[in-house]
PDB file of N, CA and C in Angstrom:
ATOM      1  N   UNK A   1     117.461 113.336  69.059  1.00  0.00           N
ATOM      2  CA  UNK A   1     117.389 111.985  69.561  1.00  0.00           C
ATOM      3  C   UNK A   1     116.183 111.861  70.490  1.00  0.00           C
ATOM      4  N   UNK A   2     115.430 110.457  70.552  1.00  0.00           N
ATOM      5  CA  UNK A   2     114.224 110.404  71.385  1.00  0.00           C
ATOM      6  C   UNK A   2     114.685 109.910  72.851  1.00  0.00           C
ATOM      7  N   UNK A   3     114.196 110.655  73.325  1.00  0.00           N
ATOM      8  CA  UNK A   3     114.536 109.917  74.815  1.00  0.00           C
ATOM      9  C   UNK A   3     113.399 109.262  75.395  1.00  0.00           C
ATOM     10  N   UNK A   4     113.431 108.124  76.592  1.00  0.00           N
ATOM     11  CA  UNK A   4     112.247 107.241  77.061  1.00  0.00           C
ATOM     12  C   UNK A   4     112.561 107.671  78.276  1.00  0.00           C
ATOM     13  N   UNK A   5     111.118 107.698  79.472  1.00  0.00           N
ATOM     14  CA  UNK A   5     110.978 107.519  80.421  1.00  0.00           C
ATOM     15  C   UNK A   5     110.351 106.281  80.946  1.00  0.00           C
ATOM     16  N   UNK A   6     111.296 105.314  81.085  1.00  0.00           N
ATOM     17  CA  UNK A   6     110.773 103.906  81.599  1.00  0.00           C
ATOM     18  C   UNK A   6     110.207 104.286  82.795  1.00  0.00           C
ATOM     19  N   UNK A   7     109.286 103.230  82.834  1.00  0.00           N
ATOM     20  CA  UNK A   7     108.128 102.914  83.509  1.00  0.00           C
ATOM     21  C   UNK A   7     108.221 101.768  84.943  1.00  0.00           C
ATOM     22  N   UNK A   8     107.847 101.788  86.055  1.00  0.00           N
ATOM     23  CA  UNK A   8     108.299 100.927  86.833  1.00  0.00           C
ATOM     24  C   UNK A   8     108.120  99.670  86.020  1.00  0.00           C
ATOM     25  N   UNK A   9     107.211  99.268  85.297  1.00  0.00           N
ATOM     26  CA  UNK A   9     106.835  97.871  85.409  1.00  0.00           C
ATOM     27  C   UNK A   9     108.369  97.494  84.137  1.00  0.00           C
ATOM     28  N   UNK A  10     108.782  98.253  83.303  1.00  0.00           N
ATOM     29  CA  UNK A  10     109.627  97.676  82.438  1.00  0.00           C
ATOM     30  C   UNK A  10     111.111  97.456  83.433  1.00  0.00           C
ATOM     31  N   UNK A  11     111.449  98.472  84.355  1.00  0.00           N
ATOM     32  CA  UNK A  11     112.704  98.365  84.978  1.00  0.00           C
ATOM     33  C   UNK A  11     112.355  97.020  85.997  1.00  0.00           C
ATOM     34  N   UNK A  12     111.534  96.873  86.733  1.00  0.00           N
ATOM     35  CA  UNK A  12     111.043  95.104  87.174  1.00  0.00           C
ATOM     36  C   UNK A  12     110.922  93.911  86.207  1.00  0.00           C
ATOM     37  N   UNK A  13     110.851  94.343  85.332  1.00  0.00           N
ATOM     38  CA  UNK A  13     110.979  93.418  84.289  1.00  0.00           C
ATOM     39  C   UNK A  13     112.496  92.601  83.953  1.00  0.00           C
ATOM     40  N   UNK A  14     113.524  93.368  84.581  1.00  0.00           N
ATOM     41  CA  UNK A  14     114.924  93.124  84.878  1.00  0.00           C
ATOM     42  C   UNK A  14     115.336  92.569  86.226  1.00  0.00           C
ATOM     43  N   UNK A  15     114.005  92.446  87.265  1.00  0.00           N
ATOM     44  CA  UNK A  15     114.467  91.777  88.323  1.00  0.00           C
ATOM     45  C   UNK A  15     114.885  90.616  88.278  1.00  0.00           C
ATOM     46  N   UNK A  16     114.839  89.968  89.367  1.00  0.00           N
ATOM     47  CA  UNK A  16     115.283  88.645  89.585  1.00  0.00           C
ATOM     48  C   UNK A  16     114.111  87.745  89.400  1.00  0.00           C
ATOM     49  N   UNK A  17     112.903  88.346  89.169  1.00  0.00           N
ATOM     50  CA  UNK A  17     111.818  87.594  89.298  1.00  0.00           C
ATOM     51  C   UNK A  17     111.837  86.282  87.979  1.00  0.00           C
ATOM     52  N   UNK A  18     112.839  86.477  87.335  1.00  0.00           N
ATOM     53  CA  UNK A  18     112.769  85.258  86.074  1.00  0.00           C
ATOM     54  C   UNK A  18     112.917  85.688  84.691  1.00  0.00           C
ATOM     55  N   UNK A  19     112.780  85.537  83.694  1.00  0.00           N
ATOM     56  CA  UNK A  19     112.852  86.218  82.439  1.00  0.00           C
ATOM     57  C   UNK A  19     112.192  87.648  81.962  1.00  0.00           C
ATOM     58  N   UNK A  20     113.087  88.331  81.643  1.00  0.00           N
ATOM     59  CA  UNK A  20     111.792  89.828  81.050  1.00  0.00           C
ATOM     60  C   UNK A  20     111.055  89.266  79.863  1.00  0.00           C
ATOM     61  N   UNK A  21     110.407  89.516  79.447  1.00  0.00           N
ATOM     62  CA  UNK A  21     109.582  89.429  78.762  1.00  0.00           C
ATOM     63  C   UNK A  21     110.503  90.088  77.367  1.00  0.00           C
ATOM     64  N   UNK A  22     110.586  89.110  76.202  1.00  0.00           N
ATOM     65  CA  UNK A  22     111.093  89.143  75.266  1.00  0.00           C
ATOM     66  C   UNK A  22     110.968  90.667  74.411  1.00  0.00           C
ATOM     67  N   UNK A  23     110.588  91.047  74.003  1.00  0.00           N
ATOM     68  CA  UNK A  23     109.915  92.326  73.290  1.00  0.00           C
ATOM     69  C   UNK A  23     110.622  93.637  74.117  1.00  0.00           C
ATOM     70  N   UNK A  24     110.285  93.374  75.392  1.00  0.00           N
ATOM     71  CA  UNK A  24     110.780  94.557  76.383  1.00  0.00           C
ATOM     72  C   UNK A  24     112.577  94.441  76.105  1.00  0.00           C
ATOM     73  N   UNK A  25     113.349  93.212  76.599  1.00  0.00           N
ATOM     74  CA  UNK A  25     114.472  92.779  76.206  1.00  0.00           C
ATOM     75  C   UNK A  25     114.933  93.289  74.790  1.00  0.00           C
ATOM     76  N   UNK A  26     114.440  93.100  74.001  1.00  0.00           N
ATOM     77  CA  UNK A  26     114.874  93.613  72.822  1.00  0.00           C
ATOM     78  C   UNK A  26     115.007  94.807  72.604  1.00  0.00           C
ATOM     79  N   UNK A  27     113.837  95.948  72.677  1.00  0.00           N
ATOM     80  CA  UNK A  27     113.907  97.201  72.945  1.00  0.00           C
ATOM     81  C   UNK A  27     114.907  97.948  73.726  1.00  0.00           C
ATOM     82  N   UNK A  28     115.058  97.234  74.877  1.00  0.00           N
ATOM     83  CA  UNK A  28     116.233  97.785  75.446  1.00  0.00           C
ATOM     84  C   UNK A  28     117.736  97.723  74.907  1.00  0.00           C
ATOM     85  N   UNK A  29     117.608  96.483  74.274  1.00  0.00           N
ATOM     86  CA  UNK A  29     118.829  96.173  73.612  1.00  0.00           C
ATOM     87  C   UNK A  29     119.056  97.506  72.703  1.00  0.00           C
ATOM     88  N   UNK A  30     118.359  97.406  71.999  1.00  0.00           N
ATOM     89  CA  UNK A  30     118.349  98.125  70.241  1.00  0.00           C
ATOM     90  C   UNK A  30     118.199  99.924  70.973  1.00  0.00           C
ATOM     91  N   UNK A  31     118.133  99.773  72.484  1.00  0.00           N
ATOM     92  CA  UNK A  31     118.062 101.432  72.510  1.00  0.00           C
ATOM     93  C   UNK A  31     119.131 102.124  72.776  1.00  0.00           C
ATOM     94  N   UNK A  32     119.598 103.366  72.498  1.00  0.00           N
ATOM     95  CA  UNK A  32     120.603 103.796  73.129  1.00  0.00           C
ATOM     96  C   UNK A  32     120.609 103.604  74.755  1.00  0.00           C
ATOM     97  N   UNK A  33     121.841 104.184  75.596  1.00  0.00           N
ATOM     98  CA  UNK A  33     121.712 104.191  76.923  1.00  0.00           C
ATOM     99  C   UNK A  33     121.138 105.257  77.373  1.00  0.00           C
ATOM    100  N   UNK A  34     121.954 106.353  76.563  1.00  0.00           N
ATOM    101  CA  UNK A  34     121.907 107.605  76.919  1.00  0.00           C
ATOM    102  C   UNK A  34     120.344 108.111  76.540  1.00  0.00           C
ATOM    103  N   UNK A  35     119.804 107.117  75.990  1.00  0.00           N
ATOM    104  CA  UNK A  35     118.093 107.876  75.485  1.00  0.00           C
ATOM    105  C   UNK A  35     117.187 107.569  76.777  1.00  0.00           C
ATOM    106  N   UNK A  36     117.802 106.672  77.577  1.00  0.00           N
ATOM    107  CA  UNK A  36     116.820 106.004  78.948  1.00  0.00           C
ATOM    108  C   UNK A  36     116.774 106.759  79.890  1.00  0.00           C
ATOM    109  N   UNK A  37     115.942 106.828  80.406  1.00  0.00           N
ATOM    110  CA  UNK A  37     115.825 107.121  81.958  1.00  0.00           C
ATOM    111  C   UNK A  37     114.357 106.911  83.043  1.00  0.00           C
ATOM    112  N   UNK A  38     115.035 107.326  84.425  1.00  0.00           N
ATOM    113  CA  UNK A  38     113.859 106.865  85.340  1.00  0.00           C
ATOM    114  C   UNK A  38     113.778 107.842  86.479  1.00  0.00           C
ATOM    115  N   UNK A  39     112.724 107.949  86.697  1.00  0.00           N
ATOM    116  CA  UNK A  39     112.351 108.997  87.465  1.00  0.00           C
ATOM    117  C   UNK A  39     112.758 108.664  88.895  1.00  0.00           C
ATOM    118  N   UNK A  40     113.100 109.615  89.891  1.00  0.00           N
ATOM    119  CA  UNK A  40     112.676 109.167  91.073  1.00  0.00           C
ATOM    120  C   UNK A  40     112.138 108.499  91.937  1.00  0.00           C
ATOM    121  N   UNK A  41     110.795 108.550  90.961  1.00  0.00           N
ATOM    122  CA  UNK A  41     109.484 107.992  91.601  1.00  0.00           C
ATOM    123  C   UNK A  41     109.341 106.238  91.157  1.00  0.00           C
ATOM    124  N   UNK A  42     109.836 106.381  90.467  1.00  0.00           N
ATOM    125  CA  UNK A  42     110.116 105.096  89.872  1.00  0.00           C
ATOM    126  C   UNK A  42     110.654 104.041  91.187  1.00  0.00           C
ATOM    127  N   UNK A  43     111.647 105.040  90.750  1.00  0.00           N
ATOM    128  CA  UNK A  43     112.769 104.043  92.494  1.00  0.00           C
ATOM    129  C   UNK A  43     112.265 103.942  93.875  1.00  0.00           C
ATOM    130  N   UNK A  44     111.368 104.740  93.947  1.00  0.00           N
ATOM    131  CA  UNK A  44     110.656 105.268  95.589  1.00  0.00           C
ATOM    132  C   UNK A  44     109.226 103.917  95.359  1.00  0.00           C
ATOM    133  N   UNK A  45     109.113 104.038  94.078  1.00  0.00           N
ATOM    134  CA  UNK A  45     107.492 102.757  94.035  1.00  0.00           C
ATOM    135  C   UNK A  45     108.257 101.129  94.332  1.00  0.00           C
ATOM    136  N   UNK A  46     109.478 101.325  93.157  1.00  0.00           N
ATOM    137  CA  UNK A  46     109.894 100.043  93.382  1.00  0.00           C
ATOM    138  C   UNK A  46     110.638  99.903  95.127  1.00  0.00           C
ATOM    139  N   UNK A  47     111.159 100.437  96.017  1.00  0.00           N
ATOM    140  CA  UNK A  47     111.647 100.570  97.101  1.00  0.00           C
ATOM    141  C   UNK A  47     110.453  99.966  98.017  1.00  0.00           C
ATOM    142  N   UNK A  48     109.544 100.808  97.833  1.00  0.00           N
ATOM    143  CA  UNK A  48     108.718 100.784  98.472  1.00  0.00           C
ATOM    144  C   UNK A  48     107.680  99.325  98.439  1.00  0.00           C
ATOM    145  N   UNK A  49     107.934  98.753  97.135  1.00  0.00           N
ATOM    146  CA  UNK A  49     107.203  97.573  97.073  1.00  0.00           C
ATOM    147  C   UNK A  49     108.234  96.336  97.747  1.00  0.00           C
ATOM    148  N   UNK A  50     109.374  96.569  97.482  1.00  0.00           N
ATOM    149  CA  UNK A  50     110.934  96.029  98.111  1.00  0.00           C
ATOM    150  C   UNK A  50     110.342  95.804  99.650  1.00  0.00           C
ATOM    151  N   UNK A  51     110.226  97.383 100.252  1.00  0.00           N
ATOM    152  CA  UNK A  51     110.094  97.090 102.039  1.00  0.00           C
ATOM    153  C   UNK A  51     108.714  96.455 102.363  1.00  0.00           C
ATOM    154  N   UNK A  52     107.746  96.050 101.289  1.00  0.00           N
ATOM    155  CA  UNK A  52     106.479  95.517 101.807  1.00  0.00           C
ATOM    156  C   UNK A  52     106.375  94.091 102.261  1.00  0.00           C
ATOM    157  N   UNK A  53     107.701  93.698 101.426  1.00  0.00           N
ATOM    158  CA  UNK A  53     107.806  92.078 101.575  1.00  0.00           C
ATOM    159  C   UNK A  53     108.295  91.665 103.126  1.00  0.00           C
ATOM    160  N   UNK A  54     108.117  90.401 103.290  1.00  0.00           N
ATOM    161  CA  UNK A  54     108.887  89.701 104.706  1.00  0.00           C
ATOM    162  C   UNK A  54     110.258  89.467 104.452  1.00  0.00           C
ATOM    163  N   UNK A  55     110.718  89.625 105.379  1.00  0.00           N
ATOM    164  CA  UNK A  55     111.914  89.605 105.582  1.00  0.00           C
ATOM    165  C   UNK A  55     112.585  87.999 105.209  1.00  0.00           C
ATOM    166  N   UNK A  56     113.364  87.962 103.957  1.00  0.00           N
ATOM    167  CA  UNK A  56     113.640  86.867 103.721  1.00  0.00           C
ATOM    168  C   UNK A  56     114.466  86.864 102.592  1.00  0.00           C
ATOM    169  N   UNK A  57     114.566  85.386 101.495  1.00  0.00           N
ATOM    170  CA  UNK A  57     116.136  85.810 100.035  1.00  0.00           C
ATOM    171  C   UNK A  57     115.209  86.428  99.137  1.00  0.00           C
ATOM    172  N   UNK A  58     114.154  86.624  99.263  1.00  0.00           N
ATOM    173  CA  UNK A  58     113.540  87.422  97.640  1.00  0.00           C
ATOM    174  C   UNK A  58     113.652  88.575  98.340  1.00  0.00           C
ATOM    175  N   UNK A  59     113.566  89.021  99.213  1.00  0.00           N
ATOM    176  CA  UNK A  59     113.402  90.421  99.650  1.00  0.00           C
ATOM    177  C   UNK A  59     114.824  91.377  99.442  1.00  0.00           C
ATOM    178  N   UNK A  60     115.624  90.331 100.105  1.00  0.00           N
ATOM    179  CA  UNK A  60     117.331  90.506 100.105  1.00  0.00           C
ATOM    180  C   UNK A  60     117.970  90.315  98.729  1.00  0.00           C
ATOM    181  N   UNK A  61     117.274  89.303  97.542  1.00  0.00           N
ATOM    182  CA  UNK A  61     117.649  89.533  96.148  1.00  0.00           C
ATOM    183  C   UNK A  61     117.170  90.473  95.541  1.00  0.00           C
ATOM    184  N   UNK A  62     115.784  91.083  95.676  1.00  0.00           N
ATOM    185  CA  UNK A  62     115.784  92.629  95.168  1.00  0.00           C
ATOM    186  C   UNK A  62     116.397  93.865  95.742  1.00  0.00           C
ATOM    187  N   UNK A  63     116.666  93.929  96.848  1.00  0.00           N
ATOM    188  CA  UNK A  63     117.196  94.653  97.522  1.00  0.00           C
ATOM    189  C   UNK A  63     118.503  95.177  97.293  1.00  0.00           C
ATOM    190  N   UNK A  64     119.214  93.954  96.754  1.00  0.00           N
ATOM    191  CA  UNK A  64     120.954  93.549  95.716  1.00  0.00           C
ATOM    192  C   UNK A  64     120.090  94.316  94.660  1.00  0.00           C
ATOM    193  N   UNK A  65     119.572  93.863  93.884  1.00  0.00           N
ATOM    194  CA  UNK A  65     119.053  93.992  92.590  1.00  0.00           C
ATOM    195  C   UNK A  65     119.604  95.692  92.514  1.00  0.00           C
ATOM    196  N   UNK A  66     118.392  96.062  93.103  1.00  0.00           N
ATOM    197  CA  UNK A  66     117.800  97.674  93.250  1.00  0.00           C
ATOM    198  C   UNK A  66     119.588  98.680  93.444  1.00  0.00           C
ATOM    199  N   UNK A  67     120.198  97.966  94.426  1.00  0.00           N
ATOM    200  CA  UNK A  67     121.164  98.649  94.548  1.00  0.00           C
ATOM    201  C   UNK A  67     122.721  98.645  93.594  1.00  0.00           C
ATOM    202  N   UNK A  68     122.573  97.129  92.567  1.00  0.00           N
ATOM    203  CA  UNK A  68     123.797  97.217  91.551  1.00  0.00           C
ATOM    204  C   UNK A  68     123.153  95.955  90.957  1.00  0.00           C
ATOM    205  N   UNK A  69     121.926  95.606  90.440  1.00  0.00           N
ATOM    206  CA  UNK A  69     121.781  95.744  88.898  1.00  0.00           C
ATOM    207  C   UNK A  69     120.947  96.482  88.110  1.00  0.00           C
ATOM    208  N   UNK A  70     120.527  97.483  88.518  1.00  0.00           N
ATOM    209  CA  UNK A  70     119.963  98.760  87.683  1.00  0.00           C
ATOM    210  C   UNK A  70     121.321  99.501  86.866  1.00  0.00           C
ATOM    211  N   UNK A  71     121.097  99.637  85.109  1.00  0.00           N
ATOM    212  CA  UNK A  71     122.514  99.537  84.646  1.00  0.00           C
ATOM    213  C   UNK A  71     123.007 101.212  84.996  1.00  0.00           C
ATOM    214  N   UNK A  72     123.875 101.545  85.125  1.00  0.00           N
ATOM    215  CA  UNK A  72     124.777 102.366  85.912  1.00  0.00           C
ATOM    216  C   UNK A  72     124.349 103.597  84.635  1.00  0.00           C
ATOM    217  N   UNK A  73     124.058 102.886  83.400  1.00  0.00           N
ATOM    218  CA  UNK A  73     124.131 103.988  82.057  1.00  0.00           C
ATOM    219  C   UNK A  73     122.779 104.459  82.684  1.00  0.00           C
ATOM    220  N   UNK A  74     121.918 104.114  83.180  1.00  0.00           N
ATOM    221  CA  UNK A  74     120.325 104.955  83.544  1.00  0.00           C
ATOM    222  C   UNK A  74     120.133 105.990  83.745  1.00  0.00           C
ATOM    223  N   UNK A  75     119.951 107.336  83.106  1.00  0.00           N
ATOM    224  CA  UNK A  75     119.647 108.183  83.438  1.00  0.00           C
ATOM    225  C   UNK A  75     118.633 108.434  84.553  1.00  0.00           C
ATOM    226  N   UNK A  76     118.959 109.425  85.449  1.00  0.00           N
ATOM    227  CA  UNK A  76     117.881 109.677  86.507  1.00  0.00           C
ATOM    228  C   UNK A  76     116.832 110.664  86.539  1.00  0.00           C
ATOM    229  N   UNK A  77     115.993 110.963  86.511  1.00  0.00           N
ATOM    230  CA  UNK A  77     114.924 112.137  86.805  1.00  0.00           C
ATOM    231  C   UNK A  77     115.095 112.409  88.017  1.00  0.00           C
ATOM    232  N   UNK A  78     114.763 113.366  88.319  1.00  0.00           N
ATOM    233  CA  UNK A  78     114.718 113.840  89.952  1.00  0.00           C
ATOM    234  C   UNK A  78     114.072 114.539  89.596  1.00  0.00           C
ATOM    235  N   UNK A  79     112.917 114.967  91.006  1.00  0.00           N
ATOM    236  CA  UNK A  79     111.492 115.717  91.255  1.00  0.00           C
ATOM    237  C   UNK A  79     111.602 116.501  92.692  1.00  0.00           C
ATOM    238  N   UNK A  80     110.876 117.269  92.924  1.00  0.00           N
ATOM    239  CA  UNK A  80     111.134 117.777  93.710  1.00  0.00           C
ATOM    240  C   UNK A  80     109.507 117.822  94.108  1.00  0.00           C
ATOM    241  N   UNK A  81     109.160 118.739  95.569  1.00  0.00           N
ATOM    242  CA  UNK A  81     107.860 118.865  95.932  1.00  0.00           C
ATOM    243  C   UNK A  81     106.984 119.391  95.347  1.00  0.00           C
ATOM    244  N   UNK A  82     107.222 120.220  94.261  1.00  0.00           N
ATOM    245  CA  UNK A  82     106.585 120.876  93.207  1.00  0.00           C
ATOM    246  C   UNK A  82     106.021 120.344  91.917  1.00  0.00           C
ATOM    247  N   UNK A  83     106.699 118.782  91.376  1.00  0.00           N
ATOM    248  CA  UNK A  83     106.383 118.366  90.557  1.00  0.00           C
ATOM    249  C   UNK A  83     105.788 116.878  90.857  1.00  0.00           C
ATOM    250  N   UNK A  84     105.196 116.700  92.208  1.00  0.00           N
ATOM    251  CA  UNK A  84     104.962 115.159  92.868  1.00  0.00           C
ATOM    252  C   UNK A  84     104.403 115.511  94.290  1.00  0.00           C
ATOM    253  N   UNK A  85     103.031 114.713  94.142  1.00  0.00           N
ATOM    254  CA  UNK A  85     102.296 114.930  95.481  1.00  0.00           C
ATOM    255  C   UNK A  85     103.219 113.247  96.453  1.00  0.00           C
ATOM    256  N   UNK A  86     102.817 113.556  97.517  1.00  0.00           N
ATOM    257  CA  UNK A  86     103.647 112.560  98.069  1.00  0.00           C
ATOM    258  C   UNK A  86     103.416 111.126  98.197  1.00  0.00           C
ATOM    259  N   UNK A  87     104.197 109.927  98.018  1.00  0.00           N
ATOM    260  CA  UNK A  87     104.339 108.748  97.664  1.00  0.00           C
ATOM    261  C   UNK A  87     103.762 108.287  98.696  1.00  0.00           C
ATOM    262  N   UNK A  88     102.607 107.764  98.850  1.00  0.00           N
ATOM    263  CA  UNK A  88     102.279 107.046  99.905  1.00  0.00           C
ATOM    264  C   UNK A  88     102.284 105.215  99.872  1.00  0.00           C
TER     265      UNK A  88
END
């Protein structure tokens, strides 16, 4: 079976920011769950773009987002100091 490592920009593509983009939507549909996943770093870029904003409801609707609507089936990557220089 093929497995994917989504990419920040496709898992934002599920924010709140408005429609994903059709094509991406579909793909996900038609994929298994168990073939997905996301790295660490993934979550640490999107977090990190999360705390850049002002304090306000888009900040506080991704913030929801990030914490229960990322689907629960997502496989995770995890990295350690050996495989990732540090996230600045």
């Amino acid at each position: 079976m093929k497995r994917f490592l989504l990419d920040t920009n496709v898992l934002s593509e599920f924010s709140l920011t408005g429609k994903p983009n059709p094509g991406v939507s579909i793909w996900i549909r038609n994929s298994r769950p168990e073939a997905l996943f996301a790295s660490v770093l993934t979550f640490a870029e999107i977090l990190k773009g999360i705390e850049l904003l002002p304090w306000g409801r888009r900040r506080s609707e991704l913030e929801s987002w990030l914490r229960i609507g990322v689907p629960d089936g997502l496989g995770r990557i995890a990295c350690d100091r050996s495989c990732c220089g540090p996230v600045g």
